[in-house]
C-alpha atoms as a PDB file:
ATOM      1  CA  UNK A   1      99.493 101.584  98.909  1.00  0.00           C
ATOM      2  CA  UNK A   2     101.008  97.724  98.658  1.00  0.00           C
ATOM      3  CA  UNK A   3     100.368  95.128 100.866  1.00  0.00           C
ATOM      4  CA  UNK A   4     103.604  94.987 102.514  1.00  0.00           C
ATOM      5  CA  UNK A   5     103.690  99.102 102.916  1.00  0.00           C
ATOM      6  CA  UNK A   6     100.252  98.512 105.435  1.00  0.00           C
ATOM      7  CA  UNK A   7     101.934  95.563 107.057  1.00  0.00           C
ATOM      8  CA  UNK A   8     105.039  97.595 107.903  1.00  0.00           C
ATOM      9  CA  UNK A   9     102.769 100.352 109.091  1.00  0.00           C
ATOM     10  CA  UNK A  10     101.102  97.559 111.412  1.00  0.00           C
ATOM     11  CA  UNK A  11     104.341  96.595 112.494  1.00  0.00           C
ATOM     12  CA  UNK A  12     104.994 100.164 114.184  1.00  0.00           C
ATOM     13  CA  UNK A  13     101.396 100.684 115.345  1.00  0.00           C
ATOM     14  CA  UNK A  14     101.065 102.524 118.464  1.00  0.00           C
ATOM     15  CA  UNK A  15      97.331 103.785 117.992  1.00  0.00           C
ATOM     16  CA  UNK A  16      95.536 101.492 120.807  1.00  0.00           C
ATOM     17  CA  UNK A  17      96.466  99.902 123.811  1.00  0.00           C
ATOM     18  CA  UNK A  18      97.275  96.296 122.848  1.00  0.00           C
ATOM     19  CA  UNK A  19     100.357  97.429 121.360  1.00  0.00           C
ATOM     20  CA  UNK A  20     102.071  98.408 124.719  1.00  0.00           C
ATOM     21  CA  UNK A  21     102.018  94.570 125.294  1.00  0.00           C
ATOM     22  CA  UNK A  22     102.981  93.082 122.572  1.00  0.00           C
ATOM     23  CA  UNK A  23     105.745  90.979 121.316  1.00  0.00           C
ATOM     24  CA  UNK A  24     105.124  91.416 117.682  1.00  0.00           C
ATOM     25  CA  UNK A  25     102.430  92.701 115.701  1.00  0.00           C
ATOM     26  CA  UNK A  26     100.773  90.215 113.494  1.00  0.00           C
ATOM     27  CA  UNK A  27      99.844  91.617 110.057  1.00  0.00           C
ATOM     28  CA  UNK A  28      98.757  88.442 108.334  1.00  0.00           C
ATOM     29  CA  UNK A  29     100.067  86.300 105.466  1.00  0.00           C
ATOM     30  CA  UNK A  30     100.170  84.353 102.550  1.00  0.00           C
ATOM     31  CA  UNK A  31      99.446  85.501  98.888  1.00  0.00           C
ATOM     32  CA  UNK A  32      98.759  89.010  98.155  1.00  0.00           C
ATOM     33  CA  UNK A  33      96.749  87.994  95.389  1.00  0.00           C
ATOM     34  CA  UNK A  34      94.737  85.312  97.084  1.00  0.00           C
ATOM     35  CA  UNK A  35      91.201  84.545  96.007  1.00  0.00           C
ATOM     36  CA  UNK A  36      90.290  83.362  99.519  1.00  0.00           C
ATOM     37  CA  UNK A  37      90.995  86.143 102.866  1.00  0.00           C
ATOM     38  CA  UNK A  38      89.835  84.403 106.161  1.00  0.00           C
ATOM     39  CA  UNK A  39      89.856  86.907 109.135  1.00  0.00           C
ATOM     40  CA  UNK A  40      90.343  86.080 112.658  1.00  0.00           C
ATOM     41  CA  UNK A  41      89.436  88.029 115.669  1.00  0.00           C
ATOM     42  CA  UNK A  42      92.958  88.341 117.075  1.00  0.00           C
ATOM     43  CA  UNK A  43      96.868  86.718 117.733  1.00  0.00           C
ATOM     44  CA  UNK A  44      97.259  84.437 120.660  1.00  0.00           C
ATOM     45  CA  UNK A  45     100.058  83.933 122.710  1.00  0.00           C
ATOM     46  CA  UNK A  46     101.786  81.683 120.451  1.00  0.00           C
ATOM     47  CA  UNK A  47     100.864  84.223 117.389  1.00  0.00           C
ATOM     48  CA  UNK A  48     102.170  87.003 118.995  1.00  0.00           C
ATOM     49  CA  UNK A  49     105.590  85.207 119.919  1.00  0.00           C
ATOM     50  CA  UNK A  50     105.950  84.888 115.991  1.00  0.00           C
ATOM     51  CA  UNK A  51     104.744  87.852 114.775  1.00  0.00           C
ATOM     52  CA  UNK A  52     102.521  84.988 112.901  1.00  0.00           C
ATOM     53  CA  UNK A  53      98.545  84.484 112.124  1.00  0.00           C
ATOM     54  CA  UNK A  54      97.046  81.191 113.567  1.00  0.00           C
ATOM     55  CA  UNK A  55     100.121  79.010 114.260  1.00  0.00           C
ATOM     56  CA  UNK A  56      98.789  78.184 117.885  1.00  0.00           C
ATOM     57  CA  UNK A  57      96.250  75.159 118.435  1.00  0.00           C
ATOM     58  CA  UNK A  58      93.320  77.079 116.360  1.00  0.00           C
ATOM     59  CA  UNK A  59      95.479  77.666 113.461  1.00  0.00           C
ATOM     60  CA  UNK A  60      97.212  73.693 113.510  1.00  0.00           C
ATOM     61  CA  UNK A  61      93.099  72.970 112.881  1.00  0.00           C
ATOM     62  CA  UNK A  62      92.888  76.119 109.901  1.00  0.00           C
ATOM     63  CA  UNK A  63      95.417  74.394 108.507  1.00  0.00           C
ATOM     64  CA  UNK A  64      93.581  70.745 108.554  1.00  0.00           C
ATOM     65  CA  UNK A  65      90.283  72.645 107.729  1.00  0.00           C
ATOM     66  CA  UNK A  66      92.730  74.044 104.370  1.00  0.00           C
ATOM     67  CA  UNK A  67      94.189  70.543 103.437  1.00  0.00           C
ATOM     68  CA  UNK A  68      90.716  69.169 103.440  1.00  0.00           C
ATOM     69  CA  UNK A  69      89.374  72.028 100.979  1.00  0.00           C
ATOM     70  CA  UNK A  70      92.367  71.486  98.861  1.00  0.00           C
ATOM     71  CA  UNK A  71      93.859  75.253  99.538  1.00  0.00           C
ATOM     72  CA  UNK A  72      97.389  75.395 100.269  1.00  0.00           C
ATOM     73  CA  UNK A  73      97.852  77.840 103.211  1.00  0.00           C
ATOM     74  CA  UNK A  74     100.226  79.936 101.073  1.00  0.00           C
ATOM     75  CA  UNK A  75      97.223  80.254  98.558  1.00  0.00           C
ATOM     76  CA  UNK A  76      95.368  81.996 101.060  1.00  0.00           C
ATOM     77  CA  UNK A  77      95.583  84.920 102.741  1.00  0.00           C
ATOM     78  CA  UNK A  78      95.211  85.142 106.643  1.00  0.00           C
ATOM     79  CA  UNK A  79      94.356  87.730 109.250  1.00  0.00           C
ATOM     80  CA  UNK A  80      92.462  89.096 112.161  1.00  0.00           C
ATOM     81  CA  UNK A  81      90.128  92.142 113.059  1.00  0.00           C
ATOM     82  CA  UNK A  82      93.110  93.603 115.247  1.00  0.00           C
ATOM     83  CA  UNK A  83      96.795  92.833 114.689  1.00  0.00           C
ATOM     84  CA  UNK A  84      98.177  92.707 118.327  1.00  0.00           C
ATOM     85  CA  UNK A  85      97.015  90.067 120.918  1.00  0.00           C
ATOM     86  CA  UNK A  86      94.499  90.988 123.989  1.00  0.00           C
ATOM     87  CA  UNK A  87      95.039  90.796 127.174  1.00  0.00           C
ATOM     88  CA  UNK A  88      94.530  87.302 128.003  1.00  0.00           C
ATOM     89  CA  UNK A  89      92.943  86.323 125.181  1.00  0.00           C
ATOM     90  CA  UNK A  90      89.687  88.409 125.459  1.00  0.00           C
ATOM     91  CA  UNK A  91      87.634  89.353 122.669  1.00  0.00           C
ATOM     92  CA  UNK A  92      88.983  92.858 121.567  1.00  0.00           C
ATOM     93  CA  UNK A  93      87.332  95.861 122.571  1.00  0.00           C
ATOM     94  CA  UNK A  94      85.236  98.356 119.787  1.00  0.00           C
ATOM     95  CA  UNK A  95      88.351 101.078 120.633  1.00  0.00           C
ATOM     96  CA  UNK A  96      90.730  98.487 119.468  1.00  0.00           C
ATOM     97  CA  UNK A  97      88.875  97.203 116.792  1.00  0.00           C
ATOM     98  CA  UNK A  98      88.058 100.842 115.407  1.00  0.00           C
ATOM     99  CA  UNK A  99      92.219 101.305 115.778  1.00  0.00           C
ATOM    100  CA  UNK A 100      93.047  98.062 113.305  1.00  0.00           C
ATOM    101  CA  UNK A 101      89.715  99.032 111.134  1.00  0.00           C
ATOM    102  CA  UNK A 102      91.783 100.780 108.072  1.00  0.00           C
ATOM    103  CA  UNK A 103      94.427  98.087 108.588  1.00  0.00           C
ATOM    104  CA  UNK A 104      91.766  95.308 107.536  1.00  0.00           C
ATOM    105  CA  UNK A 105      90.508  97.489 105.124  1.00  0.00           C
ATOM    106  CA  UNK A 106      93.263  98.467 103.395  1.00  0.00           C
ATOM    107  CA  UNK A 107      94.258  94.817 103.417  1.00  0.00           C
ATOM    108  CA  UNK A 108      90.567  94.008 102.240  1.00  0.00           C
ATOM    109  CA  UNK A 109      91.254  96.086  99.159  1.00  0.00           C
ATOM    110  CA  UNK A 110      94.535  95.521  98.232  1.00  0.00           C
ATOM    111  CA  UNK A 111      94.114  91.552  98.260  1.00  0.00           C
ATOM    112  CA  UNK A 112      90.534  91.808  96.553  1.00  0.00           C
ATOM    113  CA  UNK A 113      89.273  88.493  97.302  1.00  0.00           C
ATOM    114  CA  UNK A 114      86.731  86.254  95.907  1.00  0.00           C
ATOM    115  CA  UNK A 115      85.338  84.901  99.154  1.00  0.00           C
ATOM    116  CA  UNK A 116      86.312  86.621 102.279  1.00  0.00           C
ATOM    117  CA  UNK A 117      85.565  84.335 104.966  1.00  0.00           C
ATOM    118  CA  UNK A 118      85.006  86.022 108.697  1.00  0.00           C
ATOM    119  CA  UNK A 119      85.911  83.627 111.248  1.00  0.00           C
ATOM    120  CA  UNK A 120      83.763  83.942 114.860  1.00  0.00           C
ATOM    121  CA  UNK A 121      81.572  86.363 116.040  1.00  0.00           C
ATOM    122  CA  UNK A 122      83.964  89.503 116.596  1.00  0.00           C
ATOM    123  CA  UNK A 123      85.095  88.775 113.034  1.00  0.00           C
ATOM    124  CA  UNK A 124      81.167  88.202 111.785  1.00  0.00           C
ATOM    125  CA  UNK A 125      80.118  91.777 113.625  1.00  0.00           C
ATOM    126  CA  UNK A 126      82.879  93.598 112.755  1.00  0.00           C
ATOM    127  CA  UNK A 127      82.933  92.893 108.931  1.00  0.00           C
ATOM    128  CA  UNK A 128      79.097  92.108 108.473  1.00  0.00           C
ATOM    129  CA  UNK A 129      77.588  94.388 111.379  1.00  0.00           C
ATOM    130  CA  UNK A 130      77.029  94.186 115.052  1.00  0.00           C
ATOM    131  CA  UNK A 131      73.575  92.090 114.738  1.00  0.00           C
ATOM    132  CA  UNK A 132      75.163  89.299 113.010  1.00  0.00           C
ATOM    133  CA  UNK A 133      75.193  86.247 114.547  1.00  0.00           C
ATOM    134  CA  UNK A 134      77.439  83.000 113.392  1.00  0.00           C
ATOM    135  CA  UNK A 135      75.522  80.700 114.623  1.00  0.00           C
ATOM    136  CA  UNK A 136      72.835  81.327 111.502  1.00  0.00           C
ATOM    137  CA  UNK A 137      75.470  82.478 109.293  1.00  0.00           C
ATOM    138  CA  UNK A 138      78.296  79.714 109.198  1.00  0.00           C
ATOM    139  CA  UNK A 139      78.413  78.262 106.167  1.00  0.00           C
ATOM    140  CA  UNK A 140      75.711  80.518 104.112  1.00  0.00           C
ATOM    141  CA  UNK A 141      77.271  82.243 101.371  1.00  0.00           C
ATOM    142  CA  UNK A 142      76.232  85.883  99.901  1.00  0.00           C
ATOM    143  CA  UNK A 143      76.906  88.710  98.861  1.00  0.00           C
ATOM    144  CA  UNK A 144      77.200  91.832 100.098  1.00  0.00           C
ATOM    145  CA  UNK A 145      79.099  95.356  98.903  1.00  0.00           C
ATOM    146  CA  UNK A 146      79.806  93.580  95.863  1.00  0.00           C
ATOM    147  CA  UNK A 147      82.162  90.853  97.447  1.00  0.00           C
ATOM    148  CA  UNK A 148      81.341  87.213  98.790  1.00  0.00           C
ATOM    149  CA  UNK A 149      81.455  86.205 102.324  1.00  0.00           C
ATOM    150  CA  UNK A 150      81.240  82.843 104.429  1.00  0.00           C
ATOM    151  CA  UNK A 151      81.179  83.344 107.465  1.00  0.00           C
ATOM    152  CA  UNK A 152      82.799  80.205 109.324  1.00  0.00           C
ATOM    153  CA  UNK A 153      83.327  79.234 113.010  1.00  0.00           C
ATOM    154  CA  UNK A 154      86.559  79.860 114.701  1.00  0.00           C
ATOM    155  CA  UNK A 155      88.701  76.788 114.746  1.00  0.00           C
ATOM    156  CA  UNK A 156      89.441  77.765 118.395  1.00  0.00           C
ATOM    157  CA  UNK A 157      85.412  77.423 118.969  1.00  0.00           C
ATOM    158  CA  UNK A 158      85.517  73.584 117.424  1.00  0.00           C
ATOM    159  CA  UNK A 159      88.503  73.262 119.777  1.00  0.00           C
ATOM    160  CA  UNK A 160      86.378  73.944 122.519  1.00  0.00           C
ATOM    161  CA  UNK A 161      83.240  72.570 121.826  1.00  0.00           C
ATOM    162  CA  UNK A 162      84.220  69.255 119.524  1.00  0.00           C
ATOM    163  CA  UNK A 163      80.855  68.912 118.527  1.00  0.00           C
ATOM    164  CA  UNK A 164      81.625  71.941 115.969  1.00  0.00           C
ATOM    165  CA  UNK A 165      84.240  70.311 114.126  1.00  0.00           C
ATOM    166  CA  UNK A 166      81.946  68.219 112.011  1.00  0.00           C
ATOM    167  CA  UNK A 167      80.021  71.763 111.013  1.00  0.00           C
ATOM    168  CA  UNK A 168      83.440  73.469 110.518  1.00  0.00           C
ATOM    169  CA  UNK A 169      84.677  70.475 108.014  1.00  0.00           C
ATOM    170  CA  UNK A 170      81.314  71.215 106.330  1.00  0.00           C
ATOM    171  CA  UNK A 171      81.539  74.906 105.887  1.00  0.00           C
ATOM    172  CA  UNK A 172      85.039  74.544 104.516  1.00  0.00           C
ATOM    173  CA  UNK A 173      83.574  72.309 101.667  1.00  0.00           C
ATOM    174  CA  UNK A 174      80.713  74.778 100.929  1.00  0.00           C
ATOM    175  CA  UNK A 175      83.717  77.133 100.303  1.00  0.00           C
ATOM    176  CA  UNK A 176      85.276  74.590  98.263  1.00  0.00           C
ATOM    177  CA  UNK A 177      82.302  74.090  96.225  1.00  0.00           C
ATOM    178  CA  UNK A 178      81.539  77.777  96.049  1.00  0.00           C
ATOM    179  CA  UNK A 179      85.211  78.334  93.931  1.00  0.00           C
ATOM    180  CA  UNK A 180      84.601  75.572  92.248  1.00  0.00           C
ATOM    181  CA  UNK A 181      81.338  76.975  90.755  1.00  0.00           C
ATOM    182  CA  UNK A 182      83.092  80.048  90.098  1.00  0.00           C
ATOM    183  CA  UNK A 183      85.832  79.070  88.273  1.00  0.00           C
ATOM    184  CA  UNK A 184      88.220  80.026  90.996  1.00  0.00           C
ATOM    185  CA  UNK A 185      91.598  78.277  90.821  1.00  0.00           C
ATOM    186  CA  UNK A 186      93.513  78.605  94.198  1.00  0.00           C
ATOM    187  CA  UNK A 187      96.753  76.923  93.835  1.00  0.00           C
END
């Protein structure tokens, strides 16, 4: 199956709740072939007006975290753990995150990343398993079914809490450095 063939099938979704409210469904973007994935936990109001991943506040500070690695966005490729927005925000719920599950790892497959990058807790527990924490994971690199994650806090958590910015700059340098010692060009 090709990348855009799961993102249409995202785009008709009906199998949870969420998508009885949404505007759009937000599949993700960038490069199909990108070396980096970063996954969200979900589309915000602004992301689910566009039918677009991280183009509210959190995403304007993905893209500074991005400039700062050196990774052009369209280098990349962006997503979330579920594809339409919550209710106001919340964190989604296991029903709706076991609905978008083949989604992401379809997605997962298809793109075949070098680093995949979780960002936040829902994003850390649903990829890595529901004992992870982020808080002693950010920024630690390793592997783990044969791929390499880095688990990273949420921009919208350093937008928030502004003491996490200078931790989230950091992490995004550790996955410079980390493609940098494996040969990875990302242009």
């Amino acid at each position: 199956m090709l990348l855009e063939q799961v993102h249409e099938e995202i785009r008709g979704c009906a199998k949870c709740a969420l998508a009885q409210g949404r505007t759009n469904a937000v599949p993700g973007e960038g490069s199909g072939n990108a070396r980096v994935l970063f996954v969200g936990e979900g589309p915000g109001q602004e992301e689910d007006r566009l039918g677009r991943p991280f183009v509210g506040p959190a995403g304007k500070l993905l893209d500074e975290l991005l400039t700062h690695a050196g990774l052009p966005r369209p280098s990349v490729f962006i997503t979330n753990i579920v594809k339409c927005r919550p209710p106001g925000n919340r964190e989604p719920q296991p029903e709706e995150i076991a609905a978008c599950r083949p989604y992401l790892v379809s997605q997962i497959a298809l793109i075949r990343p070098a680093v995949l990058c979780p960002l936040g807790s829902p994003a850390v527990r649903t990829l890595l398993g529901k004992d992870a924490q982020i808080g002693r994971l950010h920024g630690r690199a390793f592997k783990q079914r044969g791929m390499v994650y880095l688990p990273l806090y949420h921009p919208a958590a350093a937008l928030h809490q502004g003491s996490l910015r200078p931790t989230l700059l950091e992490d995004i340098l550790a996955l410079r450095r980390i493609l940098d010692e494996q040969g990875v060009r990302v242009v």
